[in-house]
N, C-alpha and C. Protein backbone atom coordinates (compact mmCIF):
# COMPACT_ATOMS: atom_id res chain seq x y z
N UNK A 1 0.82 -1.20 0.00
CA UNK A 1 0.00 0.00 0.00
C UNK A 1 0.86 1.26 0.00
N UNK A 2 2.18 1.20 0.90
CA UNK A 2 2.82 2.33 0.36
C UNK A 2 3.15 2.96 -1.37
N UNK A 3 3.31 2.02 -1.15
CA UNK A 3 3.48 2.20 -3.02
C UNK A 3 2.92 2.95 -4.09
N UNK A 4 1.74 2.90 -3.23
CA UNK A 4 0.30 3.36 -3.94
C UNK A 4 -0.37 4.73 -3.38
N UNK A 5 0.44 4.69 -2.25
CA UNK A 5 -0.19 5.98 -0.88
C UNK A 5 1.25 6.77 -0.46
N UNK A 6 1.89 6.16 -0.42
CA UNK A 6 3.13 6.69 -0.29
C UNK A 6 3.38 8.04 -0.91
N UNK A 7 5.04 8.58 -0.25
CA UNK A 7 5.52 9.71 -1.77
C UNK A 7 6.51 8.98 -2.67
N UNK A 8 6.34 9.83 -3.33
CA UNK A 8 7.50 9.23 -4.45
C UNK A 8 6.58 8.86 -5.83
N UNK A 9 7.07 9.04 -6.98
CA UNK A 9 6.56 8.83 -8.27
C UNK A 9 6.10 7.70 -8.22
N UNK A 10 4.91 7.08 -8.77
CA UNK A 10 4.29 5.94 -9.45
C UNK A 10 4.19 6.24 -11.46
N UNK A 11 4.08 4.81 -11.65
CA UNK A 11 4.35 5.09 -12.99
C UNK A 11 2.83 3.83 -13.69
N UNK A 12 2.35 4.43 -13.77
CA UNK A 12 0.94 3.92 -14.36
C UNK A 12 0.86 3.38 -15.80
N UNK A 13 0.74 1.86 -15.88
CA UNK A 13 0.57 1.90 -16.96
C UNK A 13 -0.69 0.48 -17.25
N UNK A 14 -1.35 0.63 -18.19
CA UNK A 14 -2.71 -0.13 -18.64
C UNK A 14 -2.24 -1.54 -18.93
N UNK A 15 -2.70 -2.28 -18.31
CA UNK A 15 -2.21 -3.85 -18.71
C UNK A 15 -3.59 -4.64 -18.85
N UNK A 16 -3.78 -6.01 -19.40
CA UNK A 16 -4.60 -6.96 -19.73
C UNK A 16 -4.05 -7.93 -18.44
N UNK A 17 -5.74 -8.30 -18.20
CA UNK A 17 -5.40 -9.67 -17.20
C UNK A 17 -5.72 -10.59 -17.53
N UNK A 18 -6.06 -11.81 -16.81
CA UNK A 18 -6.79 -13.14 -17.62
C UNK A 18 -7.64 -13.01 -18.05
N UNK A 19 -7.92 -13.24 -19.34
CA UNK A 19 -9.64 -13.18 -20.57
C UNK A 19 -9.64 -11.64 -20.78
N UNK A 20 -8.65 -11.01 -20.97
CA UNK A 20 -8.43 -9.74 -21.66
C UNK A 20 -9.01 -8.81 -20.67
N UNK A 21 -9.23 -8.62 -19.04
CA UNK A 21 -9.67 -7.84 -18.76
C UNK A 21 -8.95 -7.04 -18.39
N UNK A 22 -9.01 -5.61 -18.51
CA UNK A 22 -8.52 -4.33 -18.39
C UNK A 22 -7.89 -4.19 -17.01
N UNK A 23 -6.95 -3.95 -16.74
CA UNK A 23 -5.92 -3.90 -15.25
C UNK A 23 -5.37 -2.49 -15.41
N UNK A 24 -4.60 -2.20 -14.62
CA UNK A 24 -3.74 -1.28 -14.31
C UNK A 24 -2.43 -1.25 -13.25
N UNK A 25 -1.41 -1.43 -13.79
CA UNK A 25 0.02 -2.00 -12.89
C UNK A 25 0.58 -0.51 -12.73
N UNK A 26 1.09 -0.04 -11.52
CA UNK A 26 1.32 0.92 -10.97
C UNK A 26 2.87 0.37 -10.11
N UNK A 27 3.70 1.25 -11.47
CA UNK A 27 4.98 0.72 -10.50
C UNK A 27 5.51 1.87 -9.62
N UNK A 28 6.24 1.78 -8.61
CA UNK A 28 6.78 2.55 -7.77
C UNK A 28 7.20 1.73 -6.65
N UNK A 29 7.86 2.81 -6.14
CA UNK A 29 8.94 2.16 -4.81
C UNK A 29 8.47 2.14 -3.38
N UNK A 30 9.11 0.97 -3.07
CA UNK A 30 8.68 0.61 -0.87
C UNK A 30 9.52 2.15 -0.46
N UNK A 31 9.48 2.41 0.17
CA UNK A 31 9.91 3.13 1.29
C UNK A 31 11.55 2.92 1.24
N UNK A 32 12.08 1.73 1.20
CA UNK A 32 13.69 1.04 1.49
C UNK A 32 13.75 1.10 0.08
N UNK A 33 13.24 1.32 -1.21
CA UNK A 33 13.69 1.48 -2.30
C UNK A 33 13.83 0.87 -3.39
N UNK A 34 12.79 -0.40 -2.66
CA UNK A 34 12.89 -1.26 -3.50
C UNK A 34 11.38 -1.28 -4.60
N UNK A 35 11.69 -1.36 -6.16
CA UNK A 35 10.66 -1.32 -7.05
C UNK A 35 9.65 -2.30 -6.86
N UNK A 36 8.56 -1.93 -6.72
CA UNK A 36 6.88 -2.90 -6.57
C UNK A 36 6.34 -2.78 -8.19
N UNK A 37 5.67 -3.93 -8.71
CA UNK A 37 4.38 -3.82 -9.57
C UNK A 37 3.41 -3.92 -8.88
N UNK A 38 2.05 -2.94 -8.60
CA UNK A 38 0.84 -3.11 -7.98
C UNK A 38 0.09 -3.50 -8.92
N UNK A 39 -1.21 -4.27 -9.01
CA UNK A 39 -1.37 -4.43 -10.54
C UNK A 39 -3.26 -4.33 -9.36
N UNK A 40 -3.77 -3.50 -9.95
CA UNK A 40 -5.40 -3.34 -9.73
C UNK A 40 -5.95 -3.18 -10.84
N UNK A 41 -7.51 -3.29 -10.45
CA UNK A 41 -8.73 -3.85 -11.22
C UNK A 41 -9.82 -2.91 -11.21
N UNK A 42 -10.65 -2.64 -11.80
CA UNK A 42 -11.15 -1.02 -11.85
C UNK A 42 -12.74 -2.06 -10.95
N UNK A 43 -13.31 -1.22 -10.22
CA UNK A 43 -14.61 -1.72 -9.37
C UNK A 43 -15.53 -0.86 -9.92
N UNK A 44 -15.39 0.25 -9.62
CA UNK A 44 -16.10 1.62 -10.33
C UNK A 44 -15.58 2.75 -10.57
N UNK A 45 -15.85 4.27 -10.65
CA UNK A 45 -14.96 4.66 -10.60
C UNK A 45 -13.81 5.66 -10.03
N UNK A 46 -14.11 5.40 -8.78
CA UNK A 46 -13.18 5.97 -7.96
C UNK A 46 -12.41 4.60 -7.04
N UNK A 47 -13.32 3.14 -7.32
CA UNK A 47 -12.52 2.18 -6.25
C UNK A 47 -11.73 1.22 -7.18
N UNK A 48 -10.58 0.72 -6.69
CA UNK A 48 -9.94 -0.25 -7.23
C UNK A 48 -9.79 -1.64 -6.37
N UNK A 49 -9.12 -2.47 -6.95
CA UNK A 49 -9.33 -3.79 -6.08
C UNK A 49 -7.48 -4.05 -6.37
N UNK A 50 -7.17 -4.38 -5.46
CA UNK A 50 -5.35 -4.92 -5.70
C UNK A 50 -5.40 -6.01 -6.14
N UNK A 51 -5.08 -6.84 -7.02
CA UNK A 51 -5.00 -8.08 -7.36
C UNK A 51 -3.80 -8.48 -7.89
N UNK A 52 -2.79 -8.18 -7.58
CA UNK A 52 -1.20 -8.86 -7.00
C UNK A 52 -0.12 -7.48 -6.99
N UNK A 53 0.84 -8.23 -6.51
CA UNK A 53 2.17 -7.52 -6.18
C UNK A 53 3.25 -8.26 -6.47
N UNK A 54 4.27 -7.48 -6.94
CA UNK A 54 5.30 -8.13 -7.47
C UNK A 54 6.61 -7.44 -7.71
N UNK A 55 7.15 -7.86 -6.82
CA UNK A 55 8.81 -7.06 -7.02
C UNK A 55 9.28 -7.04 -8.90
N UNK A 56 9.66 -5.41 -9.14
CA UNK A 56 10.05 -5.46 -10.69
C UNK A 56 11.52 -6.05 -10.58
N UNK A 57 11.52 -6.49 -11.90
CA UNK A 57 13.00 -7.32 -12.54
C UNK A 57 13.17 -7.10 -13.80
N UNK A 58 14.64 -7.42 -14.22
CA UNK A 58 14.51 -7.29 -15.72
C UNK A 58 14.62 -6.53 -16.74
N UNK A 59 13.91 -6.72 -17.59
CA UNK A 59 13.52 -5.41 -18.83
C UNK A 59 12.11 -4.47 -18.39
N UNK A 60 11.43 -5.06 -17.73
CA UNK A 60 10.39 -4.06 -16.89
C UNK A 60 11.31 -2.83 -15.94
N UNK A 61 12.29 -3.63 -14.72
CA UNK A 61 13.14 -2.30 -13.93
C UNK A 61 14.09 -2.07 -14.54
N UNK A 62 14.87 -2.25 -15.84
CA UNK A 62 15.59 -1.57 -16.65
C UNK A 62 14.45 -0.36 -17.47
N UNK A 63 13.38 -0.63 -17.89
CA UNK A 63 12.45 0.19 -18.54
C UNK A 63 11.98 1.38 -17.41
N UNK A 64 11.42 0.82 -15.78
CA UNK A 64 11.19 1.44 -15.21
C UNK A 64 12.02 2.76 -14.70
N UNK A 65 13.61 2.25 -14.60
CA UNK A 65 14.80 2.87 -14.07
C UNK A 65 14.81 3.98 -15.13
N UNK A 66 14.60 3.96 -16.18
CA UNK A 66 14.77 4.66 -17.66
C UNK A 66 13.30 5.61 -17.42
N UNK A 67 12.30 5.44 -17.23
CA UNK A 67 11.39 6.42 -17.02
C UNK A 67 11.61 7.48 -15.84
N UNK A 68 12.28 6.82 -14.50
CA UNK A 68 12.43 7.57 -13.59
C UNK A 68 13.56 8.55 -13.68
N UNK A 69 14.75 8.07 -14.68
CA UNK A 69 15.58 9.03 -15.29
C UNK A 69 15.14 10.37 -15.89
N UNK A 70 13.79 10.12 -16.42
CA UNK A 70 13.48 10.67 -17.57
C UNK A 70 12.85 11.36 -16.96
N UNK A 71 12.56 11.37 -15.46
CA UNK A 71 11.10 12.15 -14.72
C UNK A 71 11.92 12.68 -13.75
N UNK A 72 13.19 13.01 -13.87
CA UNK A 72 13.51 13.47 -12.72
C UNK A 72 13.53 15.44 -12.10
């Protein structure tokens, strides 16, 4: 939940979940600095539902690291 409530930049971006439904993965950082994927589900439209978490890796926190460059 910090991640999401916290300070510090989040980086929003539209993803597909199982059977094509519409998500939204919200990356940003714990507190200690370490990169989260939040990935929520639209309820209506001001509520969301969390439906996983996931430390970034990879070509996602090489991509992510590269946006936060870019936003600084």
């Amino acid at each position: 939940m910090r991640v999401l409530t916290g300070p510090g930049r989040r980086w929003p971006r539209p993803v597909r979940g199982t059977g094509g439904l519409p998500a939204l993965m919200i990356i940003g950082r714990t507190g200690a600095g370490q990169p989260l994927a939040v990935v929520v589900r639209p309820l209506s439209q001001w509520d969301q539902q969390v439906v996983g978490v996931r430390p970034v890796t990879g070509r996602l926190l090489a991509q992510f690291e590269q946006w936060e460059a870019d936003h600084d």
